[in-house]
N, C-alpha and C. Protein backbone atom coordinates (compact mmCIF):
# COMPACT_ATOMS: atom_id res chain seq x y z
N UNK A 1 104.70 77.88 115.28
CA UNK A 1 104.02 78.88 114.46
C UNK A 1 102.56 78.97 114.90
N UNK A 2 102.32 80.17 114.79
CA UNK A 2 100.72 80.25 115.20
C UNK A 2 99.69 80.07 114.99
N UNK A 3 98.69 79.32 114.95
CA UNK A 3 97.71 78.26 114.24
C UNK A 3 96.25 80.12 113.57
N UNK A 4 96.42 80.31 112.37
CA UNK A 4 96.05 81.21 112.11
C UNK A 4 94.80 81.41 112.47
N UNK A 5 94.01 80.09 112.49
CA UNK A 5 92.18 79.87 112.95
C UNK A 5 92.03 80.07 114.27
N UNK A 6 92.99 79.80 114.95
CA UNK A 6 92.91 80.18 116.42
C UNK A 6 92.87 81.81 117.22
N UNK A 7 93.68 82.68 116.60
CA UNK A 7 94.00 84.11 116.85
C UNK A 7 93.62 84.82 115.68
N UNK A 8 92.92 85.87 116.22
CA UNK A 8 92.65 86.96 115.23
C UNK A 8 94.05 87.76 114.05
N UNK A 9 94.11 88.21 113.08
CA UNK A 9 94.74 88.47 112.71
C UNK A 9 95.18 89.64 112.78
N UNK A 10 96.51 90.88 113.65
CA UNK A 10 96.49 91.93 114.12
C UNK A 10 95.91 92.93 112.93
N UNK A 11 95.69 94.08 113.38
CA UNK A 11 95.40 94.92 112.76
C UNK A 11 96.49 95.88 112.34
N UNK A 12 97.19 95.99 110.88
CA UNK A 12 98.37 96.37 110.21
C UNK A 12 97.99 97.74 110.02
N UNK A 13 97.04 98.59 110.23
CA UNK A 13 97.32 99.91 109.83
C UNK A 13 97.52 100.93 111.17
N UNK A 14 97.44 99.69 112.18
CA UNK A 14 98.28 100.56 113.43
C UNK A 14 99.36 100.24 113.91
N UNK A 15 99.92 99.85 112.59
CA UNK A 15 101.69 99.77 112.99
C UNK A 15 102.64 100.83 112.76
N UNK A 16 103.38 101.54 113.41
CA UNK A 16 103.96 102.85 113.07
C UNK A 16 105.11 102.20 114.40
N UNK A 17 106.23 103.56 113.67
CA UNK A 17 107.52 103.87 114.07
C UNK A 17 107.43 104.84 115.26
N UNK A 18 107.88 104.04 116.52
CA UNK A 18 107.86 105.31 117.55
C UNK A 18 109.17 105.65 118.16
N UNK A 19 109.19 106.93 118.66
CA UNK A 19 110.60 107.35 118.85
C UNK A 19 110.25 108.05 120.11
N UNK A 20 111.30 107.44 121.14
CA UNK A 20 111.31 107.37 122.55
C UNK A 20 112.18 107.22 123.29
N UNK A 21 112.85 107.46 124.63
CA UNK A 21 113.95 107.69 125.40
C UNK A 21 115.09 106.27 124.84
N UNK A 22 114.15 105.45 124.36
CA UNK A 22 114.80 103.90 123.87
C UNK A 22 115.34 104.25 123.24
N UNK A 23 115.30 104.91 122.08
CA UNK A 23 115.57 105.18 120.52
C UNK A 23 114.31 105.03 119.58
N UNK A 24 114.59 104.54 118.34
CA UNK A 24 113.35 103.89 117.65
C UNK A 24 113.03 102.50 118.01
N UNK A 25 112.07 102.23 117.20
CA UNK A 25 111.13 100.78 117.51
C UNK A 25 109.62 100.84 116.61
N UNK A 26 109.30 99.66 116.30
CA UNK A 26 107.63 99.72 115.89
C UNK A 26 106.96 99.21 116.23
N UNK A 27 106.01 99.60 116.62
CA UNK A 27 104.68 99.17 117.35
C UNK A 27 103.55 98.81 116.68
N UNK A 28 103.23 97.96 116.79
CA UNK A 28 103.34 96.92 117.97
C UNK A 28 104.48 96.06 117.71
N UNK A 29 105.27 95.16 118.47
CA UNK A 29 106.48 94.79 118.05
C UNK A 29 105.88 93.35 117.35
N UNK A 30 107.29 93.05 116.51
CA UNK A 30 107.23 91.72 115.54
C UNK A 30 107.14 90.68 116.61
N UNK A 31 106.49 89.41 116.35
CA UNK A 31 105.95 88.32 117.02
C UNK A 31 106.19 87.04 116.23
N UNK A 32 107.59 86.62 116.83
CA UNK A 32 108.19 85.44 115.95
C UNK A 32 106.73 84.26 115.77
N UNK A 33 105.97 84.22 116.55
CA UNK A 33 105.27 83.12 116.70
C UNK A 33 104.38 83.39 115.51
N UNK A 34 104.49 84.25 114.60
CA UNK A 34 103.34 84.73 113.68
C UNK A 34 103.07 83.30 112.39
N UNK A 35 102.55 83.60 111.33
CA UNK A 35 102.80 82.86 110.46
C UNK A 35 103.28 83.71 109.50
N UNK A 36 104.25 83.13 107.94
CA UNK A 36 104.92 83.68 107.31
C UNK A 36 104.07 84.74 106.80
N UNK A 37 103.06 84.64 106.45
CA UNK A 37 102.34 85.83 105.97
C UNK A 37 101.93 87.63 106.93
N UNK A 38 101.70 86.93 108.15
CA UNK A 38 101.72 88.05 109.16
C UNK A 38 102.98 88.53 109.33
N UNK A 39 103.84 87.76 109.35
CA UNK A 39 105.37 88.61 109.17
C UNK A 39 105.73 89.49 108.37
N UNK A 40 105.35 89.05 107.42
CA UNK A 40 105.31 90.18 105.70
C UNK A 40 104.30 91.14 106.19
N UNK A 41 103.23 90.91 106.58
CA UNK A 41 102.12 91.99 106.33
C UNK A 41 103.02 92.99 107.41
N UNK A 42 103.35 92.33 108.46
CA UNK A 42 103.21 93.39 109.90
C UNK A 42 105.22 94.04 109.12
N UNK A 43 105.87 93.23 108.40
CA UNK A 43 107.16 94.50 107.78
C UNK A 43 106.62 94.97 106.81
N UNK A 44 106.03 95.00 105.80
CA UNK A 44 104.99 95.79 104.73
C UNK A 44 104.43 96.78 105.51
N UNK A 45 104.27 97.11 106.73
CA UNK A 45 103.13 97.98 107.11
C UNK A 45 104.19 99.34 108.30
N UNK A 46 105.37 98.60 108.54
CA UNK A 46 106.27 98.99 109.59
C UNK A 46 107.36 99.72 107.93
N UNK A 47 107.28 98.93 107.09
CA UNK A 47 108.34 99.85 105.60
C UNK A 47 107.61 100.50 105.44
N UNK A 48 106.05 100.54 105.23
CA UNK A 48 105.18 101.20 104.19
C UNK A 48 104.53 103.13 105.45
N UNK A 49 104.45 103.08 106.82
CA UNK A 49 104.87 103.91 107.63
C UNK A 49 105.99 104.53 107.11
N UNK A 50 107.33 104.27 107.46
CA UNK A 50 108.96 104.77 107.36
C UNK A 50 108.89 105.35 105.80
N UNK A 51 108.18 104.79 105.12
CA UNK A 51 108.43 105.54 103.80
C UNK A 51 107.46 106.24 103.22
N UNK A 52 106.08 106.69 104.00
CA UNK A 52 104.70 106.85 103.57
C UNK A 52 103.85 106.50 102.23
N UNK A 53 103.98 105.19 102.60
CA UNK A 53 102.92 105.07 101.11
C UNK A 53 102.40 103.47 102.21
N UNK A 54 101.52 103.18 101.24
CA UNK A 54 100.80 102.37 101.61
C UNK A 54 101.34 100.65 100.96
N UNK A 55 101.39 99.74 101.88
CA UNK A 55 102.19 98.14 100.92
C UNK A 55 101.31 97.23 101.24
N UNK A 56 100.80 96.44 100.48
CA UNK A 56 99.49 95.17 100.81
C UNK A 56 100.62 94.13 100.53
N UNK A 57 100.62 92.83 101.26
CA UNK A 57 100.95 91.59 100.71
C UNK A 57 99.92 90.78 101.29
N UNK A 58 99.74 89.95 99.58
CA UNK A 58 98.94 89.19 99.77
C UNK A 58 99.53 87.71 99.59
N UNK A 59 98.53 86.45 100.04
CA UNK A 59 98.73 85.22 99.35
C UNK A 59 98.69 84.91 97.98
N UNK A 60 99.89 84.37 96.81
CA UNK A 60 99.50 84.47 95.61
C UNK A 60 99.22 82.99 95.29
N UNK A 61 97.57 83.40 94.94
CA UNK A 61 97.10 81.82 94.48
C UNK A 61 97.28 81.67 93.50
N UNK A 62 97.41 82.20 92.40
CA UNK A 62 97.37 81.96 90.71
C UNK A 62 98.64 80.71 90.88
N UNK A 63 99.40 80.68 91.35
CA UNK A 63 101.01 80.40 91.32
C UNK A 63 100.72 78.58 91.59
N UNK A 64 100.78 77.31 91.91
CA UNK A 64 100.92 76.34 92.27
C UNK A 64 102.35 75.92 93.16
N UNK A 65 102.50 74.97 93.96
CA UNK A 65 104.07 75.03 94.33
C UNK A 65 104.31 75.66 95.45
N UNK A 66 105.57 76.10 95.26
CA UNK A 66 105.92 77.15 97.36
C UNK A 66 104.89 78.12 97.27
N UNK A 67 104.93 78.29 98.67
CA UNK A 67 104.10 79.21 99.43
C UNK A 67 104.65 80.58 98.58
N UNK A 68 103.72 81.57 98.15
CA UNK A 68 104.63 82.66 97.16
C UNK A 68 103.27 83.70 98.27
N UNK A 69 103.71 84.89 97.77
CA UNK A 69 103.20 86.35 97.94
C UNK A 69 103.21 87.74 96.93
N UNK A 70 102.26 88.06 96.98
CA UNK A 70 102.14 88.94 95.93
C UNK A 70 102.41 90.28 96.74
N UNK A 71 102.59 91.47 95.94
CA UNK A 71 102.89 92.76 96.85
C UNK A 71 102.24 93.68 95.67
N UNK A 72 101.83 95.09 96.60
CA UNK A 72 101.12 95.94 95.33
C UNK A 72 101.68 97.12 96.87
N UNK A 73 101.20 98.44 96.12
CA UNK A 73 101.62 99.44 96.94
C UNK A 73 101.18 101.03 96.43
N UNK A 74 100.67 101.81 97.03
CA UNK A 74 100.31 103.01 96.34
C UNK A 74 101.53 103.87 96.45
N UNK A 75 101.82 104.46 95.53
CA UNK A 75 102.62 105.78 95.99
C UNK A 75 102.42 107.11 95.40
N UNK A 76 103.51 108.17 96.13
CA UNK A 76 102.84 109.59 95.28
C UNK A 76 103.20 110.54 95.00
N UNK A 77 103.00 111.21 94.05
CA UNK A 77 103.57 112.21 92.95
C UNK A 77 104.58 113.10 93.97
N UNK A 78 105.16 113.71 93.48
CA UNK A 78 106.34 114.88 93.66
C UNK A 78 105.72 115.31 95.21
N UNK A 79 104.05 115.94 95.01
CA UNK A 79 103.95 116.88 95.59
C UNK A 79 103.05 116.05 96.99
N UNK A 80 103.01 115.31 97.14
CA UNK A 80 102.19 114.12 97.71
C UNK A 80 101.20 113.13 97.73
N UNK A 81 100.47 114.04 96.34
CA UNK A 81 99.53 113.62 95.24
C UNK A 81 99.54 111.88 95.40
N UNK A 82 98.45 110.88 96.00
CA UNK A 82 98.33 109.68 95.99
C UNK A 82 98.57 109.39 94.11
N UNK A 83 99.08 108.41 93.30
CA UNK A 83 98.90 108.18 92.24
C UNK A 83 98.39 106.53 91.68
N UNK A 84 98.92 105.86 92.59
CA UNK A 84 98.26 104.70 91.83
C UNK A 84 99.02 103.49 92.34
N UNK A 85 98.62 102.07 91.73
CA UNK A 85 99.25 100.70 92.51
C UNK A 85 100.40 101.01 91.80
N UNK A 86 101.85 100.81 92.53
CA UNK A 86 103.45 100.74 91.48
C UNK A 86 103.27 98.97 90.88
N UNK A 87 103.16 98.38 91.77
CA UNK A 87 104.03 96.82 91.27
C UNK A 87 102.95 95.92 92.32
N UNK A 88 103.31 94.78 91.56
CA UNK A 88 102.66 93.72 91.76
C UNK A 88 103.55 92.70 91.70
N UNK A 89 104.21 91.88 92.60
CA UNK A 89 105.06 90.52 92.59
C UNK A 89 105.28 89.49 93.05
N UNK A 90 105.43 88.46 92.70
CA UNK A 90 105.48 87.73 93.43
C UNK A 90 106.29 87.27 93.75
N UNK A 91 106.77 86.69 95.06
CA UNK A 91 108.32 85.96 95.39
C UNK A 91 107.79 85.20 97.00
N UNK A 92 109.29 84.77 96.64
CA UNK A 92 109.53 83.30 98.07
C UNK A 92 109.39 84.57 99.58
N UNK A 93 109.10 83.70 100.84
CA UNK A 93 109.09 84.36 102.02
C UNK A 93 110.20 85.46 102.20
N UNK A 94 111.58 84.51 101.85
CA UNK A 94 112.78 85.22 101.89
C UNK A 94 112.63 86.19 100.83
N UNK A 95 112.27 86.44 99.53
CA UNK A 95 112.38 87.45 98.65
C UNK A 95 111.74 88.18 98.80
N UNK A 96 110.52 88.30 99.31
CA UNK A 96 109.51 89.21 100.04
C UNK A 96 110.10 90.02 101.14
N UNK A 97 110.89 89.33 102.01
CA UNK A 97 111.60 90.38 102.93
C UNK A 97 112.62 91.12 101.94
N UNK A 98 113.60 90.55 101.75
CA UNK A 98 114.78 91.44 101.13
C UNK A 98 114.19 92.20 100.59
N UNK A 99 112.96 92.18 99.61
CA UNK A 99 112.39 93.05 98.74
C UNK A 99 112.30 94.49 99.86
N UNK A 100 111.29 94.29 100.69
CA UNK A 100 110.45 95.11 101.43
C UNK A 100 111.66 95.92 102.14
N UNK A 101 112.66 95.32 102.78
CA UNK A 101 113.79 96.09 103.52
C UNK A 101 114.73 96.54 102.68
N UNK A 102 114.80 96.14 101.07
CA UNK A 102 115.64 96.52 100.31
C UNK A 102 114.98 98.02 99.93
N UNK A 103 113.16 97.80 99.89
CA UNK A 103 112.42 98.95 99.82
C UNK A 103 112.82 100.57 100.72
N UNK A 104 112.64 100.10 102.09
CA UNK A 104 113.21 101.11 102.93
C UNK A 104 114.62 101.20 102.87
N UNK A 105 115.56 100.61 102.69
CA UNK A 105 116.75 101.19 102.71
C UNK A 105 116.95 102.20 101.70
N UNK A 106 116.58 101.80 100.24
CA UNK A 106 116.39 102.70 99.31
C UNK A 106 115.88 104.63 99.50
N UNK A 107 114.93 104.30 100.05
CA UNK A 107 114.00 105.29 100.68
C UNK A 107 114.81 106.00 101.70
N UNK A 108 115.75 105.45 102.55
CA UNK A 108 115.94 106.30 102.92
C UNK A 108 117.56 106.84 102.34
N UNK A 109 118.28 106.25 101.66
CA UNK A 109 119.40 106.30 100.75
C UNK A 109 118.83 107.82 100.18
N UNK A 110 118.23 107.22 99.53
CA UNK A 110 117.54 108.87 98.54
C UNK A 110 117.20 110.12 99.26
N UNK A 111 116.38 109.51 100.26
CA UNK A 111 116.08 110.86 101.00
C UNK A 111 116.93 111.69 101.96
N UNK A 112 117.88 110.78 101.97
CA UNK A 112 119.59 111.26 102.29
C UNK A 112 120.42 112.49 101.16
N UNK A 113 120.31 111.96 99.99
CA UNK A 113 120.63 112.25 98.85
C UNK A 113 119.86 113.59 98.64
N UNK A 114 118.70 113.80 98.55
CA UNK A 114 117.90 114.73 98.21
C UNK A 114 118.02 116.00 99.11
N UNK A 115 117.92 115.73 100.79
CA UNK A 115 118.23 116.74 101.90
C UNK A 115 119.82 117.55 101.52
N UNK A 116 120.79 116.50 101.46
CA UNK A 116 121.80 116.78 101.20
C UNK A 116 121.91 117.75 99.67
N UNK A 117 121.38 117.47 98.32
CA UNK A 117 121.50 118.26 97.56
C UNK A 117 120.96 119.78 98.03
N UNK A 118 119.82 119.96 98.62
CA UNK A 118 118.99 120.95 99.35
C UNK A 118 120.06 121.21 99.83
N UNK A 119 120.32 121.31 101.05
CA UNK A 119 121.42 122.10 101.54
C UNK A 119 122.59 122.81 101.05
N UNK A 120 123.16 121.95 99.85
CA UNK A 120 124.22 122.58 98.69
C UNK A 120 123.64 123.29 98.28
N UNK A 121 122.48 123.55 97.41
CA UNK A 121 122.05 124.58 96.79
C UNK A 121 121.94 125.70 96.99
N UNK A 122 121.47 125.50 98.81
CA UNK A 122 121.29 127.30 99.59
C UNK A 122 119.70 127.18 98.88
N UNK A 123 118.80 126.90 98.14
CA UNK A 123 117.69 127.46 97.20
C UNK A 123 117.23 128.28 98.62
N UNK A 124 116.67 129.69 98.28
CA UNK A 124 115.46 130.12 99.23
C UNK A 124 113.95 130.52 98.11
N UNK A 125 113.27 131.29 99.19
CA UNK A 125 112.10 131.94 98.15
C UNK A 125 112.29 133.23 98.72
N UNK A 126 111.98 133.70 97.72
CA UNK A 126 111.82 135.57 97.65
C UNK A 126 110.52 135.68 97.47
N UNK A 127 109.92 136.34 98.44
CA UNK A 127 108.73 136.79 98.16
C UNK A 127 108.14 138.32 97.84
N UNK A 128 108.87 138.85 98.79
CA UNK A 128 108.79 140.69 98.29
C UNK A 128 109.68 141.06 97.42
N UNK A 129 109.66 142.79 97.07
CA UNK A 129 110.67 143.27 96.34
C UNK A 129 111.65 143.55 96.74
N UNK A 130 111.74 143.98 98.13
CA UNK A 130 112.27 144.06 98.95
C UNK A 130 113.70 142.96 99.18
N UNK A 131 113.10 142.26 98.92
CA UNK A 131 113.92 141.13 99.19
C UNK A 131 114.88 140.57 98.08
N UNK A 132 114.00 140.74 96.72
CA UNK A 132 114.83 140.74 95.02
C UNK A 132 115.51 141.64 94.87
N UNK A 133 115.50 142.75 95.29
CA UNK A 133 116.43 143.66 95.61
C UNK A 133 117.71 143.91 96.19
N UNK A 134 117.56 143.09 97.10
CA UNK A 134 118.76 142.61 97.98
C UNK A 134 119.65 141.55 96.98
N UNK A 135 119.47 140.87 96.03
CA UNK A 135 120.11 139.71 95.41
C UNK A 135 120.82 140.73 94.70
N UNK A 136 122.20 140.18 94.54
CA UNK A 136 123.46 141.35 93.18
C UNK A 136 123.59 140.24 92.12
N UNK A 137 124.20 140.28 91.15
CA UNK A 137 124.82 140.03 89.92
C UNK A 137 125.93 139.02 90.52
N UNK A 138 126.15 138.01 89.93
CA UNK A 138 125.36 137.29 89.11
C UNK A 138 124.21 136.58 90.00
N UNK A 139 123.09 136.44 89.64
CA UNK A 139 122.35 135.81 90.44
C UNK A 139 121.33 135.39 89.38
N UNK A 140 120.38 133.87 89.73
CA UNK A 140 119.53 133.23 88.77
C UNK A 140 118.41 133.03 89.73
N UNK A 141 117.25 133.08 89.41
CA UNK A 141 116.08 132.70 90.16
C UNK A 141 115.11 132.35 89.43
N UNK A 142 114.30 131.78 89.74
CA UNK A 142 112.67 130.69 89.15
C UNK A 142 111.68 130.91 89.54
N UNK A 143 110.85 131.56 88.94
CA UNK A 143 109.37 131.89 89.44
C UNK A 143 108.43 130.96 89.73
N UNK A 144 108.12 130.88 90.83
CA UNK A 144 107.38 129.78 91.35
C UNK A 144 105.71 130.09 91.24
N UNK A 145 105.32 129.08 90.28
CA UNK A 145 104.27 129.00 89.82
C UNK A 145 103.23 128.66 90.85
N UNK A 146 101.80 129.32 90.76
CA UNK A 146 100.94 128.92 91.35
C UNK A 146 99.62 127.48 91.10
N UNK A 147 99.97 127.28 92.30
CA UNK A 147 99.18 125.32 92.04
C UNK A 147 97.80 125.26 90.97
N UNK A 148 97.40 126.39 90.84
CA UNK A 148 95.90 126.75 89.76
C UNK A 148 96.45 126.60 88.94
N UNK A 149 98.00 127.34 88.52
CA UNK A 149 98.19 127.14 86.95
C UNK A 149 99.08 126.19 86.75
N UNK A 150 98.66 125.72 84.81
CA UNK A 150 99.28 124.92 84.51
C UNK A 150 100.49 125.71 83.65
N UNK A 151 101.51 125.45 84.15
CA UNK A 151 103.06 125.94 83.61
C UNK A 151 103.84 124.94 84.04
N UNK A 152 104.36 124.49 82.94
CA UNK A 152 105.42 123.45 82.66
C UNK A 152 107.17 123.52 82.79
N UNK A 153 107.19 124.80 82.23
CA UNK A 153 108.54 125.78 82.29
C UNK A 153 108.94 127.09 82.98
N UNK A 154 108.35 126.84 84.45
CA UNK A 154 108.83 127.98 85.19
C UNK A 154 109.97 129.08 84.39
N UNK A 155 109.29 130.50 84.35
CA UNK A 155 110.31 131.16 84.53
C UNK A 155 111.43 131.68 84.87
N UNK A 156 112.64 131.57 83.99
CA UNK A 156 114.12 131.25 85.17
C UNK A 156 114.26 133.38 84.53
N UNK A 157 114.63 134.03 85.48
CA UNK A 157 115.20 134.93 85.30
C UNK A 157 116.78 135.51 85.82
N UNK A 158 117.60 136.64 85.21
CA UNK A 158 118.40 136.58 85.75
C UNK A 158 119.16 137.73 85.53
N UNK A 159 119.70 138.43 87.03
CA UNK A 159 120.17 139.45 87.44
C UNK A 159 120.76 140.11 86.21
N UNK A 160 120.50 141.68 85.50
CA UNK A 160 120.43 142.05 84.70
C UNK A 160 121.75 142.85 85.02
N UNK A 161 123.13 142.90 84.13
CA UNK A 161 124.79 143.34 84.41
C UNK A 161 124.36 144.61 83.93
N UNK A 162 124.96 145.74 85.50
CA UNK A 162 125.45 146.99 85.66
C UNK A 162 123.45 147.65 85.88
N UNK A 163 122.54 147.02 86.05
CA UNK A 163 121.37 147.66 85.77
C UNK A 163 120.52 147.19 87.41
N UNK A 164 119.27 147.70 87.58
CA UNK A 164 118.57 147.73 88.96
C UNK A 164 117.45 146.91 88.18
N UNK A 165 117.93 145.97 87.14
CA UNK A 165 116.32 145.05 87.04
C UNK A 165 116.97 143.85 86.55
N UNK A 166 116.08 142.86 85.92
CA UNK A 166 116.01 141.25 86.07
C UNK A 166 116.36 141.29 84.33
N UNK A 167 116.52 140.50 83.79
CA UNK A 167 115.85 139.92 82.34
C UNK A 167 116.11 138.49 82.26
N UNK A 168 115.06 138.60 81.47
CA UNK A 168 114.43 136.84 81.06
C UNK A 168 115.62 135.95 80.90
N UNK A 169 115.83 135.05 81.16
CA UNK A 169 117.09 133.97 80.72
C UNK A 169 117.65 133.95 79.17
N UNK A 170 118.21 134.22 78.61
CA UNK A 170 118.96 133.82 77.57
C UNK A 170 118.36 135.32 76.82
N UNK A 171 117.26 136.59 77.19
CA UNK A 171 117.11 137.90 76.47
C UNK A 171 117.78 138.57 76.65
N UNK A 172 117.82 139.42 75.82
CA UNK A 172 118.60 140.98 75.98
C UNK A 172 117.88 142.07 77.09
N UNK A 173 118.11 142.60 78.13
CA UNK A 173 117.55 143.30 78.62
C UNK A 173 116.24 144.30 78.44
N UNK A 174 115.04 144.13 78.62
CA UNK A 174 113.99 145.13 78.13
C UNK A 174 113.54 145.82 79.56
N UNK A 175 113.55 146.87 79.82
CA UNK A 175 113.14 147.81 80.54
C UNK A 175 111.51 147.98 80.55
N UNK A 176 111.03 147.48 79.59
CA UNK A 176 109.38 147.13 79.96
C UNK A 176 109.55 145.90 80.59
N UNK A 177 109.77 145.28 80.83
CA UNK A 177 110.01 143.82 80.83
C UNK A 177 110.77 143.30 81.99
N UNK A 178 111.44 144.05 83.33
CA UNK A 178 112.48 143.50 84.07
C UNK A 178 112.27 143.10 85.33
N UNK A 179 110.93 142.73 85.75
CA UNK A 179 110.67 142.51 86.96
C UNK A 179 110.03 140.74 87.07
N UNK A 180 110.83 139.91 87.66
CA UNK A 180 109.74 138.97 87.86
C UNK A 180 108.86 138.29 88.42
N UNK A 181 107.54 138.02 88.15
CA UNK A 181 106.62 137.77 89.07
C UNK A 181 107.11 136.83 90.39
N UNK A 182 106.69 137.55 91.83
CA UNK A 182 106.69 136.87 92.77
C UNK A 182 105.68 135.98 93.60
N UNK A 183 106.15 134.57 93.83
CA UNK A 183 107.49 134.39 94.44
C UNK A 183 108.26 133.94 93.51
N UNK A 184 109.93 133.90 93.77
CA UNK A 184 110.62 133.44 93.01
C UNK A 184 111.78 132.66 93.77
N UNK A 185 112.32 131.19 93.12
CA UNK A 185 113.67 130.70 94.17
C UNK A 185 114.83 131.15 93.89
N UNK A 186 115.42 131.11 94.49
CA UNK A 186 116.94 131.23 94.17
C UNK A 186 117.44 130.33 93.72
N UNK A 187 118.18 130.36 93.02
CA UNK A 187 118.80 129.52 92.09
C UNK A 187 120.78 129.26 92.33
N UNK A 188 121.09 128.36 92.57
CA UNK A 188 123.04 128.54 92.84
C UNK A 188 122.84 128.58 91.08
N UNK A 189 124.66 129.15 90.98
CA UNK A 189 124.92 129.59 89.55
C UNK A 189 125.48 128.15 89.42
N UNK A 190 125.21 128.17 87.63
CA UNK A 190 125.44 127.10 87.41
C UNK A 190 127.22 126.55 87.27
N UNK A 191 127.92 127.39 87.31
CA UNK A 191 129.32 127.28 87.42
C UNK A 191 129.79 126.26 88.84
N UNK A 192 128.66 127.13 90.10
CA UNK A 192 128.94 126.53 91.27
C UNK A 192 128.00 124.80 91.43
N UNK A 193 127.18 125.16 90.60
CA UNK A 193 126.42 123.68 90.90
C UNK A 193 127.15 122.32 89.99
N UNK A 194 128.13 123.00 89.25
CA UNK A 194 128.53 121.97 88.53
C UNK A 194 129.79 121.17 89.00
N UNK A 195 130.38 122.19 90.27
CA UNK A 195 131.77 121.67 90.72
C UNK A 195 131.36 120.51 91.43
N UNK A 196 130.26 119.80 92.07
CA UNK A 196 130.07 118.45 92.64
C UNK A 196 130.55 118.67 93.87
């Protein structure tokens, strides 16, 4: 193991995933000779890349007894929005890994999950009239709100039977009333989103 006073300690925020005639890999590569803590930092920094957020492990002194490690990590809102530390923990060398690779597998489980719902849906955006025009009966769409405003409950509207306009979700058709602000998504019907 590598006498830590002797060698500088690498620098973890230039560790990233590169993809090359090899396949993948991360750079700089893992270095059995490390000590247990550089091992964690340099897979904390190679998960925390692959999944974009940021992962610190530290030494946890509060603790007495085995060698333990603490972990903290930023992550971020829906829209990429940084939000704040998730967790703080502590565990054995070995629980620190499983944790961290149990981390990315997750990550990418979901983001499997999520692409894949996307694609079922078909969702697009409509931006002209031109284009809302083109949608027939039955059809549902969501007005996509602009990032200035605060709206909680997007507008769902929906293709108005035997007529050339929209009405509000669950209204009766109003002819003052049948156009909805663009842009708007498309929406699958809910008959089709429910077959799984």
């Amino acid at each position: 193991m590598a006498d830590r006073d002797s060698i500088a300690e690498p620098d973890w925020t230039t560790v990233r995933r590169v993809e090359d005639e090899t396949g993948s890999h991360v750079e700089p590569p893992f270095d059995e000779m490390w000590p247990d803590l550089w091992k964690l930092r340099w897979l904390a920094a190679s998960v925390g890349a692959a999944i974009g957020t940021e992962i610190h492990v530290g030494e946890d002194t509060k603790h007495g007894g085995p060698y333990r490690f603490g972990i903290s990590y930023r992550y971020s809102d829906i829209d990429g929005t940084p939000v704040g530390v998730g967790t703080s923990q502590s565990r054995s060398v070995d629980g620190m890994w499983t944790y961290l690779t149990g981390m990315e597998s997750g990550h990418r489980i979901a983001a499997g999950r999520i692409a894949e719902l996307e694609r079922q849906s078909g969702h697009s955006v409509i931006e002209t009239r031109e284009e809302l025009d083109t949608l027939d009966w039955p059809c549902l769409v969501r007005e996509i709100t602009p990032e200035d405003e605060l709206e909680f409950y997007p507008q769902i509207w929906e293709r108005a039977f035997q007529t050339d306009g929209w009405n509000r979700a669950g209204q009766m058709f109003d002819e003052q009333d049948c156009t909805p602000r663009l842009p708007v998504e498309v929406l699958p019907e809910p008959k089709e989103a429910s077959r799984g």
